[in-house]
Protein backbone atom coordinates (compact mmCIF):
# COMPACT_ATOMS: atom_id res chain seq x y z
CA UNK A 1 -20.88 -151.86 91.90
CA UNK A 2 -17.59 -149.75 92.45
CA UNK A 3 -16.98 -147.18 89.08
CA UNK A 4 -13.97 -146.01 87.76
CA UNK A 5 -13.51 -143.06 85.44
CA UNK A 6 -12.07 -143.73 81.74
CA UNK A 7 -11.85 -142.18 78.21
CA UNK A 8 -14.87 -142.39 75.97
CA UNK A 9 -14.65 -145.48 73.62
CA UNK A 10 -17.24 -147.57 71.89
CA UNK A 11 -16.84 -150.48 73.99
CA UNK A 12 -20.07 -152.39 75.14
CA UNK A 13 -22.11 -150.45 72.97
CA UNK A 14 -23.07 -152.53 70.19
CA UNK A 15 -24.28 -150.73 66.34
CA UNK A 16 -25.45 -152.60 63.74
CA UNK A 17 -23.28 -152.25 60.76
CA UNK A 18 -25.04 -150.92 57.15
CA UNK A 19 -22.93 -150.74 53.89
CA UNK A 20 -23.91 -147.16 52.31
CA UNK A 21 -24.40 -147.46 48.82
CA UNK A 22 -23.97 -144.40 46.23
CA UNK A 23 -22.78 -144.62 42.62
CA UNK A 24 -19.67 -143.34 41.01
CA UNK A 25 -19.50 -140.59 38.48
CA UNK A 26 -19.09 -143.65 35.77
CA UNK A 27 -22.15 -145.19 37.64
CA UNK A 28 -20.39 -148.16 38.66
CA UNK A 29 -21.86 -148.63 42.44
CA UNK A 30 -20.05 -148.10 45.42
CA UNK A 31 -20.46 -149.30 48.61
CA UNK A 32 -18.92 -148.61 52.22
CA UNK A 33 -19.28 -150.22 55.45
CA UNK A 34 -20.22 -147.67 59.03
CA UNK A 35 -21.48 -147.89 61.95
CA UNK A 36 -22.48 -144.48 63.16
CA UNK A 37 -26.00 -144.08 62.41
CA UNK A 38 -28.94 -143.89 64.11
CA UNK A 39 -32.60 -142.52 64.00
CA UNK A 40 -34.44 -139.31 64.97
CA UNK A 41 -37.97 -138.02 64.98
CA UNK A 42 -38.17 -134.96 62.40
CA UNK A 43 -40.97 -132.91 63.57
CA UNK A 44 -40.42 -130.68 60.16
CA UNK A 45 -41.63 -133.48 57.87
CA UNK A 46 -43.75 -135.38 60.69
CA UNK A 47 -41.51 -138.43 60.11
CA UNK A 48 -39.10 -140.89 61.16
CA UNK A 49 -35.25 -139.63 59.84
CA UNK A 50 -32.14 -141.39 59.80
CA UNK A 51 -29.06 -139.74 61.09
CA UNK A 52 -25.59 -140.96 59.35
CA UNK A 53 -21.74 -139.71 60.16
CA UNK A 54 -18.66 -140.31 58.18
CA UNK A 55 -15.23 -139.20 59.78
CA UNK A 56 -13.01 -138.53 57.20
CA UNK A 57 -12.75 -138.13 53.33
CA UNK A 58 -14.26 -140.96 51.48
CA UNK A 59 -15.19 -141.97 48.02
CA UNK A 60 -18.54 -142.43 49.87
CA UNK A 61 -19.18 -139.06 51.09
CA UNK A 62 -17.43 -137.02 48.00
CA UNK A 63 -20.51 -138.79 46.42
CA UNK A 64 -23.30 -138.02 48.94
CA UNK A 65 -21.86 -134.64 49.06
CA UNK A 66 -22.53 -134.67 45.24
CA UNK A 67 -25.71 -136.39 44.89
CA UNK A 68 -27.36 -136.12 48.33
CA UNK A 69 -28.62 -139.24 48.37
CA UNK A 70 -27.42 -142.83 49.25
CA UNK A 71 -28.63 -146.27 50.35
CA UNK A 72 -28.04 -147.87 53.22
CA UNK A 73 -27.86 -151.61 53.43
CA UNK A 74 -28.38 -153.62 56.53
CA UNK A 75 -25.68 -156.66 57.12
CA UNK A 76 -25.99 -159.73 57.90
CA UNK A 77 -24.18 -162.72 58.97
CA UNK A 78 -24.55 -163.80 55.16
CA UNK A 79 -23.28 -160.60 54.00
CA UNK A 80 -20.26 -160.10 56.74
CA UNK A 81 -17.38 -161.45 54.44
CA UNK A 82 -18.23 -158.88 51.79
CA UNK A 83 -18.96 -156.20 54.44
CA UNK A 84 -15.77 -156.68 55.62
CA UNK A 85 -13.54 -156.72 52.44
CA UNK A 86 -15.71 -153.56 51.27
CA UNK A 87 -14.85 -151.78 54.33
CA UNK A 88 -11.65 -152.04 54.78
CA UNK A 89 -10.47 -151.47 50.63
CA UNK A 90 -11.03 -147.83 50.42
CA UNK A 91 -13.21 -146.57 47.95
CA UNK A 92 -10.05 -145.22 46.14
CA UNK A 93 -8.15 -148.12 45.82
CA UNK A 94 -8.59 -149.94 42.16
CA UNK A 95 -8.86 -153.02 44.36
CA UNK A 96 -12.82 -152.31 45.13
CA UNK A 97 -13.77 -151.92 41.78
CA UNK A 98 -13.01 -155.39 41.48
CA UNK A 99 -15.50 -156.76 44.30
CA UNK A 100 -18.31 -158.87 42.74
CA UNK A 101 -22.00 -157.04 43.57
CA UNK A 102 -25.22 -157.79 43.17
CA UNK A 103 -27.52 -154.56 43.10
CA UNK A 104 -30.47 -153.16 41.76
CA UNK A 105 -31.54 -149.69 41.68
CA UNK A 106 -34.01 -147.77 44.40
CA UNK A 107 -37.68 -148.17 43.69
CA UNK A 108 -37.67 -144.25 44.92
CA UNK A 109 -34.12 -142.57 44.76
CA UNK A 110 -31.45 -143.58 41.93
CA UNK A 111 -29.20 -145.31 44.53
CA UNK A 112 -27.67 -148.83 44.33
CA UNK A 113 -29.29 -151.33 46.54
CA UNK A 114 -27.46 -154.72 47.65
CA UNK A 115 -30.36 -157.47 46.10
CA UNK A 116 -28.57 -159.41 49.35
CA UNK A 117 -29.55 -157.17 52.01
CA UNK A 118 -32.81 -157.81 53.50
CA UNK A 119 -32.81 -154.13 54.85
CA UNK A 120 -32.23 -150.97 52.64
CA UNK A 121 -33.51 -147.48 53.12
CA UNK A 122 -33.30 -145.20 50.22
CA UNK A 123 -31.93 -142.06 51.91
CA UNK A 124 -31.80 -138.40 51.12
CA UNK A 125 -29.54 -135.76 52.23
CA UNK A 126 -31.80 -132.89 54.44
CA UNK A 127 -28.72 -131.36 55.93
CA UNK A 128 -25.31 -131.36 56.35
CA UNK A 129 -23.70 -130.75 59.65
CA UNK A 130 -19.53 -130.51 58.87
CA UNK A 131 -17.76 -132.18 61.37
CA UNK A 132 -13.83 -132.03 60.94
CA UNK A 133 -12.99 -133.60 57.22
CA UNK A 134 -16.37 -135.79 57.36
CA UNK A 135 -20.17 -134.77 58.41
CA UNK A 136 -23.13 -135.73 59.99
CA UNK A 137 -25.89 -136.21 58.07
CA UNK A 138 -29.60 -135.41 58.52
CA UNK A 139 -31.43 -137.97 56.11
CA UNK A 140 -35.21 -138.10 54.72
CA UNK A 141 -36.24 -141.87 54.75
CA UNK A 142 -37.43 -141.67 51.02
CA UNK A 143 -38.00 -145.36 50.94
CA UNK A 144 -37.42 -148.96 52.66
CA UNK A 145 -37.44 -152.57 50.85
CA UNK A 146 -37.78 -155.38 52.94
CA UNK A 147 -37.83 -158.82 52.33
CA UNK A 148 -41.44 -160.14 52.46
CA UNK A 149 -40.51 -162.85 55.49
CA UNK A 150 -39.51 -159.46 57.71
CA UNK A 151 -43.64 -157.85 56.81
CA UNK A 152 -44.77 -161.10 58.55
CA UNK A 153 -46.10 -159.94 61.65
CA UNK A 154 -47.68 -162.96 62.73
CA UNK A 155 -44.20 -163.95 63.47
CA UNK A 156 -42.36 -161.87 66.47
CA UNK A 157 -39.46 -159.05 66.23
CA UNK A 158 -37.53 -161.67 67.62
CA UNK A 159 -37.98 -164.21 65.43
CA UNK A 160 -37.83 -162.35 62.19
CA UNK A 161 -34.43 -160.21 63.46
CA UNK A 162 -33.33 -164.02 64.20
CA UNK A 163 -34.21 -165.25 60.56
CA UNK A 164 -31.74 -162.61 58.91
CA UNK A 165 -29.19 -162.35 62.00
CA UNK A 166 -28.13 -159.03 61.40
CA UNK A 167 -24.40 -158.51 62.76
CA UNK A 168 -23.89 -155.90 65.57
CA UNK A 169 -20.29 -154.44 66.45
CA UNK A 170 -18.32 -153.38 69.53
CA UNK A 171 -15.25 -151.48 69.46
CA UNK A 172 -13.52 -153.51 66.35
CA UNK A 173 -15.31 -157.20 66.69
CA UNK A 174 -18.33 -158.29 65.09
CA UNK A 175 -20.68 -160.17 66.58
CA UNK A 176 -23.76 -162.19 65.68
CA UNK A 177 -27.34 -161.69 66.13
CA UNK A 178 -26.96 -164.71 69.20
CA UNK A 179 -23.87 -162.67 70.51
CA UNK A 180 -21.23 -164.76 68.92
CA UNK A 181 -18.00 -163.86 68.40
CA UNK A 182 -17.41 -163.38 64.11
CA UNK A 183 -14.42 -162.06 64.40
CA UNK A 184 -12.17 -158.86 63.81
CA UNK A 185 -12.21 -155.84 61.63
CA UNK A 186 -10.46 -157.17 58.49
CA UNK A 187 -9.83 -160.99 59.51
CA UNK A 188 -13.01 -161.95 57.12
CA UNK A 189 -12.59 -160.59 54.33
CA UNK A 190 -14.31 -162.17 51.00
C-alpha cells in the first residue's frame, strides 16, 4: 500500500456524537451537540473518566465553566433530527429556546437529561485544561442511566448497540450504526 503525506483532518475516524446537556441561569435546559470526547482511566479516583473538549465560546461551556457539571447524551438515529437542529442553532440564538425537549433531571448531579437518549452520563468537572477560547475537560463519571434493554447481557454488544443505532460521524457526515449514509451537518434538521 503506497502512502502519501497530508494535513491532519478527522476523516475516517468515526466519533459518536453526544448532545451535552447543562441548564441556563433561568434553568431552562440547554443542550449542544460534540464530538470530541473520549474516555480515560483515572488512577486518582480508581475509576473510569470521561474526557470532553469544546473549541470555542459556547452557551454550553460558559455554563460548565459555571456549574462544573453537565450531561452528556448519547444520539441516536431516533434522535439525529434534533441533534442536528440543536447543533447547529447556537446556544445564543433565541431560536434554541424554542426547540421542543423532553428531559428529566440527573438521579446524581442537577443536570438535564434527554428522557430520549438511551445513554446519559451525569458528568462532573475534575479539571480544566484551557485550550485557546474553549477547554478540555477532565470529567468524574458521577452517574450513567441506561435503558433497561442495554443491562441485558444475555443479549450481545452487538445486538444491543444495534437495537438503539447510535450515529457515528466522519469529518461533517453522519452515519448510521450499519454505516449508512444520514446525511450532512445541518441538512436534517428537526
Amino acid at each position: 500500500m503506497s502512502k502519501i503525506c497530508r494535513e491532519a483532518i478527522n476523516d475516517f475516524c468515526p466519533q459518536s456524537l453526544m448532545l451535552y446537556g447543562t441548564y441556563k441561569e433561568d434553568g431552562a435546559p440547554n443542550f449542544a451537540l460534540f464530538t470530541w470526547f473520549s474516555y480515560y482511566s483515572d488512577y486518582e479516583d480508581n475509576a473510569l473518566g470521561f474526557v470532553a473538549s469544546i473549541g470555542e465560546p459556547k452557551l454550553t461551556l460558559d455554563r460548565i465553566r459555571e456549574t462544573r457539571r453537565f450531561s452528556a447524551n448519547l444520539v441516536t438515529e431516533a434522535l439525529l433530527p434534533l441533534a442536528d437542529r440543536l447543533g447547529n442553532i447556537g446556544g445564543y440564538h433565541p431560536k434554541k429556546a424554542e426547540i421542543p425537549l423532553e428531559t428529566e433531571r440527573g438521579r446524581v448531579l442537577d443536570v438535564p437529561v434527554l428522557t430520549a437518549s438511551p445513554v446519559n452520563f451525569e458528568l462532573e468537572v475534575k479539571e480544566f485544561l484551557p485550550h485557546g477560547d474553549g477547554a478540555v475537560m477532565l470529567c468524574r463519571i458521577r452517574n450513567v442511566l441506561y435503558d433497561e434493554a442495554l443491562a441485558d447481557e444475555t443479549r450481545s454488544v452487538a445486538e444491543r448497540a444495534g437495537a438503539i443505532k447510535p450515529v457515528r460521524t466522519v469529518n461533517t457526515e453522519y452515519f448510521g450504526w450499519d454505516g449508512k449514509p444520514l446525511g450532512a451537518w445541518g441538512e436534517i434538521l428537526a
